[in-house]
PDB file of N, CA and C in Angstrom:
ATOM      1  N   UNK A   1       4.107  38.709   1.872  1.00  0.00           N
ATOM      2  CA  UNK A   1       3.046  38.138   1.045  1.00  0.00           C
ATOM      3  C   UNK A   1       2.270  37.093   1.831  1.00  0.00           C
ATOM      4  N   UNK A   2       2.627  36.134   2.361  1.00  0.00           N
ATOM      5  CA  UNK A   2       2.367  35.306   2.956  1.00  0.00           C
ATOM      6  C   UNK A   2       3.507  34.624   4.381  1.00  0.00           C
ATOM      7  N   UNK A   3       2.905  33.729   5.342  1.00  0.00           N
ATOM      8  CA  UNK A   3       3.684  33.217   6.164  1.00  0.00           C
ATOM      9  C   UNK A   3       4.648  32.361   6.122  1.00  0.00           C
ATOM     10  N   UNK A   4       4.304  31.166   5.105  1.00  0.00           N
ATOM     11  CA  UNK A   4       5.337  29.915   5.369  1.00  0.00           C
ATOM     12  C   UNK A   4       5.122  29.675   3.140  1.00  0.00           C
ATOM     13  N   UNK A   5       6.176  29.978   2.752  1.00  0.00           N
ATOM     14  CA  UNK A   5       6.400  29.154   1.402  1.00  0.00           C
ATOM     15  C   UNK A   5       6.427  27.917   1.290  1.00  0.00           C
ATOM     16  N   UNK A   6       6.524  27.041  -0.077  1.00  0.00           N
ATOM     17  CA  UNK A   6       6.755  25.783  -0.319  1.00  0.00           C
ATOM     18  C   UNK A   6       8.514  25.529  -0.168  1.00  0.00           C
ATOM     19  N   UNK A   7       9.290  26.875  -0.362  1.00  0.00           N
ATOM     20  CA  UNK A   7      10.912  26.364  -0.121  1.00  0.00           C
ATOM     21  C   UNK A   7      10.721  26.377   1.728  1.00  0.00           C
ATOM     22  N   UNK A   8      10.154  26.444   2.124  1.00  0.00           N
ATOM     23  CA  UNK A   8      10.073  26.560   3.626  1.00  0.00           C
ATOM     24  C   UNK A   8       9.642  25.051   4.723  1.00  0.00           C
ATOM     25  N   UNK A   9       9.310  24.273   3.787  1.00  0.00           N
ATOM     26  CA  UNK A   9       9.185  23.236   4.320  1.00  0.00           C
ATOM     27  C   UNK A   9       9.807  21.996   3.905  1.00  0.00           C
ATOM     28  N   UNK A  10      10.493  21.268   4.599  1.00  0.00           N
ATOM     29  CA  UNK A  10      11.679  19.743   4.823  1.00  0.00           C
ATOM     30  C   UNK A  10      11.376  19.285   3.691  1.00  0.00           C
ATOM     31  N   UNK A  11      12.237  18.381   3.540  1.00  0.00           N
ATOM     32  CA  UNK A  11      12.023  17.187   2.530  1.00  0.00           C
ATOM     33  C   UNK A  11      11.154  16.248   2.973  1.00  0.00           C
ATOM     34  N   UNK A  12      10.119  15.820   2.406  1.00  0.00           N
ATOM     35  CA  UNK A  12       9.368  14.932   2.289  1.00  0.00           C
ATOM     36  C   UNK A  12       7.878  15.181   3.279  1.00  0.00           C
ATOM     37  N   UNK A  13       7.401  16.658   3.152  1.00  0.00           N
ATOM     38  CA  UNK A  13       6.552  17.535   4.346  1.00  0.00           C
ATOM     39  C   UNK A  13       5.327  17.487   3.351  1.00  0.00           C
ATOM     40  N   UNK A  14       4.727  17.612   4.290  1.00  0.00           N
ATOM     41  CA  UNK A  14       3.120  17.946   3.353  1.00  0.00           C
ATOM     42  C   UNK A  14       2.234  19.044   3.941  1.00  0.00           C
ATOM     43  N   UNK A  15       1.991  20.019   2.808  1.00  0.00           N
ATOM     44  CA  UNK A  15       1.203  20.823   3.656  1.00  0.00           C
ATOM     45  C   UNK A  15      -0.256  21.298   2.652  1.00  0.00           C
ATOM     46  N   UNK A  16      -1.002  22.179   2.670  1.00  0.00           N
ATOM     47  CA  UNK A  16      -2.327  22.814   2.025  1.00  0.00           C
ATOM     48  C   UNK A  16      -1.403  23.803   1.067  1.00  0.00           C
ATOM     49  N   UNK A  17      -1.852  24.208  -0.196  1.00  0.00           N
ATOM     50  CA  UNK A  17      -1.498  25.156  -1.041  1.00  0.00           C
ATOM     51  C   UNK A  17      -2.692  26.404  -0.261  1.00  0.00           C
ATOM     52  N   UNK A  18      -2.079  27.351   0.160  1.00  0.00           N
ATOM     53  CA  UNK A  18      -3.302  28.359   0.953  1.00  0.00           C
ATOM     54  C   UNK A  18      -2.880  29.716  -0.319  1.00  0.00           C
ATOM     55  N   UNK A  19      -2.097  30.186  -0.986  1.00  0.00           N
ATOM     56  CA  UNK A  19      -2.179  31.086  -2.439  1.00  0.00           C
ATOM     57  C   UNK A  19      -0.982  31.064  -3.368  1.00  0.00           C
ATOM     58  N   UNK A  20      -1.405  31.415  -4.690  1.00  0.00           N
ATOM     59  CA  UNK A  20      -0.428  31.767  -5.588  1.00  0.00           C
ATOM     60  C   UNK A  20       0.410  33.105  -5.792  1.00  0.00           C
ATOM     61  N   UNK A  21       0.899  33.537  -5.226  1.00  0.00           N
ATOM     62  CA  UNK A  21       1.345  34.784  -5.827  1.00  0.00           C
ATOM     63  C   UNK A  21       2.206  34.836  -6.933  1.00  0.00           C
ATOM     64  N   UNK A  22       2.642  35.993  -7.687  1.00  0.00           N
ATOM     65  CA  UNK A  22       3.292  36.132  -9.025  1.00  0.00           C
ATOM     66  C   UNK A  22       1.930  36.618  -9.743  1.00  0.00           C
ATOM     67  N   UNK A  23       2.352  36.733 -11.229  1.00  0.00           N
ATOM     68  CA  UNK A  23       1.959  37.489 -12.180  1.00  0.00           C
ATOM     69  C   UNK A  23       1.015  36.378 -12.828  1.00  0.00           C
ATOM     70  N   UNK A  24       0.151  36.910 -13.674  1.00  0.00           N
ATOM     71  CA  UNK A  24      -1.149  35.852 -14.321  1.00  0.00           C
ATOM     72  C   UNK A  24      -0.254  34.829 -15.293  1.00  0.00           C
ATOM     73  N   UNK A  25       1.082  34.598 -16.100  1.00  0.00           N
ATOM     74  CA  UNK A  25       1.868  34.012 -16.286  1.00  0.00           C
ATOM     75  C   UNK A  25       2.583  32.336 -15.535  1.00  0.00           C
ATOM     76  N   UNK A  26       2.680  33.530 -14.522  1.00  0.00           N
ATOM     77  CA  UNK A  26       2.762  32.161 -13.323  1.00  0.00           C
ATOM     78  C   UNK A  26       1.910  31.532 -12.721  1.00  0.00           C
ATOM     79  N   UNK A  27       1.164  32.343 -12.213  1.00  0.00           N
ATOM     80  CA  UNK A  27      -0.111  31.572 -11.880  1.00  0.00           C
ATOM     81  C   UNK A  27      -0.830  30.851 -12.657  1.00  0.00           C
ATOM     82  N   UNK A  28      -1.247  31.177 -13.704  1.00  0.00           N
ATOM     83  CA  UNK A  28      -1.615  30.522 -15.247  1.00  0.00           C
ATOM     84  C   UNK A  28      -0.908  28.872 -15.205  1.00  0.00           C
ATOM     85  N   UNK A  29       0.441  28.935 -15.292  1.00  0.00           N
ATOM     86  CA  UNK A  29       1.618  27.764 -15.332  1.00  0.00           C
ATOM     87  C   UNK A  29       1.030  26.778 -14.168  1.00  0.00           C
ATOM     88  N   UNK A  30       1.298  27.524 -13.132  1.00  0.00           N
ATOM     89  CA  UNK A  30       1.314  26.345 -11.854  1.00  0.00           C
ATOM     90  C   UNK A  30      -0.202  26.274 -11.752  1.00  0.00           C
ATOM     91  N   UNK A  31      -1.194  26.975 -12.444  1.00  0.00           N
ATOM     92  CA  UNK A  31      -2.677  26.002 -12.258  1.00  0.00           C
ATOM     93  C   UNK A  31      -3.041  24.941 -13.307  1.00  0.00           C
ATOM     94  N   UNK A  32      -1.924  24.927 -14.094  1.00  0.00           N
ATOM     95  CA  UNK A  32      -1.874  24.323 -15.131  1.00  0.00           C
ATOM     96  C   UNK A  32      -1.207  22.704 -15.012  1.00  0.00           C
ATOM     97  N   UNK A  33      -0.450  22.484 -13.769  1.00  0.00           N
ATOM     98  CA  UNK A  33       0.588  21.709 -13.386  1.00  0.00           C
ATOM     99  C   UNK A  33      -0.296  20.850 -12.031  1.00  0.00           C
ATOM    100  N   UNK A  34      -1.598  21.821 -11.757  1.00  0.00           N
ATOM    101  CA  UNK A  34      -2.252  21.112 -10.684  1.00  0.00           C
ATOM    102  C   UNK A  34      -1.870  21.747  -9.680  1.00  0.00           C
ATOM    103  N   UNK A  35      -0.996  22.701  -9.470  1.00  0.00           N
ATOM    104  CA  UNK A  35      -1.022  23.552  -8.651  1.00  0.00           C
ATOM    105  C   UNK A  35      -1.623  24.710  -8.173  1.00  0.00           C
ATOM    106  N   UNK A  36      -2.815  24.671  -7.048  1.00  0.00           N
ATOM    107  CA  UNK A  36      -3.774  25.463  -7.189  1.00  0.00           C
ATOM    108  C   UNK A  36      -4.348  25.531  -5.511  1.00  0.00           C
ATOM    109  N   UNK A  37      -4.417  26.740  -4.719  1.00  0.00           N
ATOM    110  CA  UNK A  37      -5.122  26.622  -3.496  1.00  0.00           C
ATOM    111  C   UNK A  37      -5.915  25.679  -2.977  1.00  0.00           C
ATOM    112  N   UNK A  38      -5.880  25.056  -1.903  1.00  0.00           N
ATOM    113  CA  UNK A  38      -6.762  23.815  -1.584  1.00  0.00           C
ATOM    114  C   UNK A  38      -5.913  22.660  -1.809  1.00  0.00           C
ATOM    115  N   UNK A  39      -4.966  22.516  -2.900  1.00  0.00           N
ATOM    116  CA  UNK A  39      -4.525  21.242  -3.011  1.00  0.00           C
ATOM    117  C   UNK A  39      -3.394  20.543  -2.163  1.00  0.00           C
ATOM    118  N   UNK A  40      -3.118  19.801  -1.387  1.00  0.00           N
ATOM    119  CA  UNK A  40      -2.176  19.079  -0.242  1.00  0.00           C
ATOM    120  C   UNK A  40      -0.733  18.702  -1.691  1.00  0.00           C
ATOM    121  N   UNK A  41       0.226  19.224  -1.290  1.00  0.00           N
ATOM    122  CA  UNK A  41       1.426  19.049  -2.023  1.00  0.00           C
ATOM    123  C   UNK A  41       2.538  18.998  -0.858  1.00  0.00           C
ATOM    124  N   UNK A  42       3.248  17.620  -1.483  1.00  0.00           N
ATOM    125  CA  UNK A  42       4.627  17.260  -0.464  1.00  0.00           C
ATOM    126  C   UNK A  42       5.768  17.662  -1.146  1.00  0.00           C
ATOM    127  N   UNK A  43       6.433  18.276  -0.536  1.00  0.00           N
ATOM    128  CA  UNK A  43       8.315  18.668  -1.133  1.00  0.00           C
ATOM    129  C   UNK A  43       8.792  17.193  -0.941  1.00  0.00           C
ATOM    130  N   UNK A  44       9.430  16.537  -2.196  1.00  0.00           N
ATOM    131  CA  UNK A  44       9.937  16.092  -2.256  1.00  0.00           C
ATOM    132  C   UNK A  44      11.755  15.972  -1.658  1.00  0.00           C
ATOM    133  N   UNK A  45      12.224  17.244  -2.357  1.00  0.00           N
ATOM    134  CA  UNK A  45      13.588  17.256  -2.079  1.00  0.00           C
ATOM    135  C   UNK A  45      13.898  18.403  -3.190  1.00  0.00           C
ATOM    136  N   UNK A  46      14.817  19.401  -2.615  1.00  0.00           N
ATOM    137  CA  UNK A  46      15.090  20.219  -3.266  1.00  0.00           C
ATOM    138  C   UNK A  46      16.705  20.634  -3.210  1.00  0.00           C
ATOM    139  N   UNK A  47      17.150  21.087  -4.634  1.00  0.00           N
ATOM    140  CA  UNK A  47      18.715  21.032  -4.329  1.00  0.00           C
ATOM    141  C   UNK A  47      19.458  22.070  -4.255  1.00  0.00           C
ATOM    142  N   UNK A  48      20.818  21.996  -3.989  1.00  0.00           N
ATOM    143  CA  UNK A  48      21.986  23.250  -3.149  1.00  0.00           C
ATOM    144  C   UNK A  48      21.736  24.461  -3.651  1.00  0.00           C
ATOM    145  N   UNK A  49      21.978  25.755  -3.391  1.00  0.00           N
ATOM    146  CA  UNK A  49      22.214  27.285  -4.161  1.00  0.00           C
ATOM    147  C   UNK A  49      20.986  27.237  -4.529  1.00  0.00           C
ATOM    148  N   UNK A  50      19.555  27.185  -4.420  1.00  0.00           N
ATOM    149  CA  UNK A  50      18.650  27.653  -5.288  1.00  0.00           C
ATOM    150  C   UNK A  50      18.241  26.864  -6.744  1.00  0.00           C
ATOM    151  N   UNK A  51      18.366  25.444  -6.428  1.00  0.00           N
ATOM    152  CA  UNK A  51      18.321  24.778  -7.477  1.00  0.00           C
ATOM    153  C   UNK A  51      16.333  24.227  -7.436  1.00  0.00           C
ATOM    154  N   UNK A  52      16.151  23.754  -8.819  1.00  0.00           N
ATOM    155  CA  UNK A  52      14.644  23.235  -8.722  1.00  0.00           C
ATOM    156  C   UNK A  52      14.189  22.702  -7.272  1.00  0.00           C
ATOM    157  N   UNK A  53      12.927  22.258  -6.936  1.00  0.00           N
ATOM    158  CA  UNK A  53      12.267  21.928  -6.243  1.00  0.00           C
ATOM    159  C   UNK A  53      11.226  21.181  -7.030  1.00  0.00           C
ATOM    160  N   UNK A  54      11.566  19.421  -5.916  1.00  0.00           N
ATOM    161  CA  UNK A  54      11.099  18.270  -6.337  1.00  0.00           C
ATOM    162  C   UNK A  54       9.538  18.405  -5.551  1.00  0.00           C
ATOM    163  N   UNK A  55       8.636  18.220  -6.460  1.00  0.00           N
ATOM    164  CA  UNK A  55       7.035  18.070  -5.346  1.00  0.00           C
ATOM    165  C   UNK A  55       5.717  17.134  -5.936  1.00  0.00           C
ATOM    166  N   UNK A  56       5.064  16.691  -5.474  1.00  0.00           N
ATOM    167  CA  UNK A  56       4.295  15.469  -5.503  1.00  0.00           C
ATOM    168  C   UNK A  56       2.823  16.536  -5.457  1.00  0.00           C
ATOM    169  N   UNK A  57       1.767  16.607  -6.557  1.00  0.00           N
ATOM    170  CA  UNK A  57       0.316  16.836  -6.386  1.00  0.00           C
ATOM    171  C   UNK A  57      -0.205  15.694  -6.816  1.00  0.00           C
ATOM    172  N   UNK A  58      -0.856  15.397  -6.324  1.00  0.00           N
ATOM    173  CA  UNK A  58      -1.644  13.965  -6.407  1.00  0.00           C
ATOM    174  C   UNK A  58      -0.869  12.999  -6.404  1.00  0.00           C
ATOM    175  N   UNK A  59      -0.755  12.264  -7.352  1.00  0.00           N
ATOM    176  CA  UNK A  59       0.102  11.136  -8.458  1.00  0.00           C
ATOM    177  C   UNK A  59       1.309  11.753  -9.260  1.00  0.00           C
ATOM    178  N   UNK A  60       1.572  13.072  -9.345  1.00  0.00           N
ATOM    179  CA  UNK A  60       2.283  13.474 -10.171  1.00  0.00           C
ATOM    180  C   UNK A  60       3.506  14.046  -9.206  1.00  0.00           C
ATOM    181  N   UNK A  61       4.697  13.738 -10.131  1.00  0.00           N
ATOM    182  CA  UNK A  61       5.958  14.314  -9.921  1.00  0.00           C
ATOM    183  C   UNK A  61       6.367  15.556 -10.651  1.00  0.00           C
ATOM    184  N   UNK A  62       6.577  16.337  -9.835  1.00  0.00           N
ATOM    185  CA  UNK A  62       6.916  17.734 -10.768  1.00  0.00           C
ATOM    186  C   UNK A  62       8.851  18.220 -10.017  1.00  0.00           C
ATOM    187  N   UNK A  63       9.327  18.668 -11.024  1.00  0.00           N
ATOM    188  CA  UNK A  63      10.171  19.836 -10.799  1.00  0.00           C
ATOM    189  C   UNK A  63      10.090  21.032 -10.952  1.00  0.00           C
ATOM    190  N   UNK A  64      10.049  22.070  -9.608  1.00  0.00           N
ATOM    191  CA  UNK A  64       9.699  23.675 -10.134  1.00  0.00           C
ATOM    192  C   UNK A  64      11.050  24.337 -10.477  1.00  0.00           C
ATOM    193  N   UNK A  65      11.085  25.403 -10.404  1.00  0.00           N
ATOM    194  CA  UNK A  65      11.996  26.154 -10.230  1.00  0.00           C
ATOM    195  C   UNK A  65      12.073  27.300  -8.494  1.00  0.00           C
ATOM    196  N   UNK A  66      13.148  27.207  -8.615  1.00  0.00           N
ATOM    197  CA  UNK A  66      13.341  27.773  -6.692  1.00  0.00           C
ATOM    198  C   UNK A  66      11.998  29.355  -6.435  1.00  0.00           C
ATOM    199  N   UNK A  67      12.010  30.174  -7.504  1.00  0.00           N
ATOM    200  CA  UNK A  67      11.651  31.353  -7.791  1.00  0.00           C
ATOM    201  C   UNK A  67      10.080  31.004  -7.808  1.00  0.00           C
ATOM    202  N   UNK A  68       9.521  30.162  -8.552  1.00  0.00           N
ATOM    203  CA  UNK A  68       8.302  29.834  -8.626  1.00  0.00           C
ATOM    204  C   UNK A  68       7.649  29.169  -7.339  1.00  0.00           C
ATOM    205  N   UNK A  69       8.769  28.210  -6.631  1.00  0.00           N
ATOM    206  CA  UNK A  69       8.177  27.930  -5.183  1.00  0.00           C
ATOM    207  C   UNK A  69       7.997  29.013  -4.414  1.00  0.00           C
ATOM    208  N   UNK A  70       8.447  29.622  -4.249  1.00  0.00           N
ATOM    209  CA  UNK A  70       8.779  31.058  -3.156  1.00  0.00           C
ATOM    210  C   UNK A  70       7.948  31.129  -3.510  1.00  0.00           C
ATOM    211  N   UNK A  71       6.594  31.875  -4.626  1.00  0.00           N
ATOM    212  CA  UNK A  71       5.425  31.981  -4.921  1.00  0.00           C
ATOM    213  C   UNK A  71       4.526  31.545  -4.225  1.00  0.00           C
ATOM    214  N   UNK A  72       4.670  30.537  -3.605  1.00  0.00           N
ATOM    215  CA  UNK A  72       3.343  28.930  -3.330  1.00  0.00           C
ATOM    216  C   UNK A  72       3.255  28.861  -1.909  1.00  0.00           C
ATOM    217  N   UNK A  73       2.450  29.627  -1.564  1.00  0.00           N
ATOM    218  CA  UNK A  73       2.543  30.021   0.469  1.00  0.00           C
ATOM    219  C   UNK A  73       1.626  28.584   0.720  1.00  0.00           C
ATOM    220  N   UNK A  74       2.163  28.144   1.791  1.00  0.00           N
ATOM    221  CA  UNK A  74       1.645  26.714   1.991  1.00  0.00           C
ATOM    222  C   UNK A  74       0.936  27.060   3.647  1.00  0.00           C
ATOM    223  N   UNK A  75       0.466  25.832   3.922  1.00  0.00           N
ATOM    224  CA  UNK A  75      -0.100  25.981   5.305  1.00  0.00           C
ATOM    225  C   UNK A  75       0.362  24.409   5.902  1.00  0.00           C
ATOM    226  N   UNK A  76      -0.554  24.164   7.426  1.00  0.00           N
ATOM    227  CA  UNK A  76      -0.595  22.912   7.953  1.00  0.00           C
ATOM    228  C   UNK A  76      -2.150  22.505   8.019  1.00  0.00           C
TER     229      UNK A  76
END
């Protein structure tokens, strides 16, 4: 789908949102959350086995889910 995901980059990394993939459901959700191509989002910290993923758009703190990051192809 893409090169580098949002589970693909360190704790505390910042990169470009470059697409959404998933179904109009998901995509719908995470443009809804401020998550949207163009926008610079940092991984916070994400936890063991596939657990949420902590991430910063703008001012805001979000928790995703592991499945929904894999979605979120990021860039530098």
């Amino acid at each position: 789908m893409f090169g580098m995901n949002l589970t693909d980059l360190n704790s505390n990394e910042t990169a470009v949102i470059k697409t959404i993939g998933g179904g109009p459901g998901v995509v719908s959700r995470l443009m809804s959350m401020g998550i949207r191509p163009g926008v610079n989002i940092t991984k916070i910290s994400a936890h063991f086995w596939r657990g949420p993923v902590t991430v910063r758009v703008g001012r805001t703190k979000l928790a995703i889910g592991y499945g929904m990051a894999k979605k979120i192809g990021v860039g530098k």
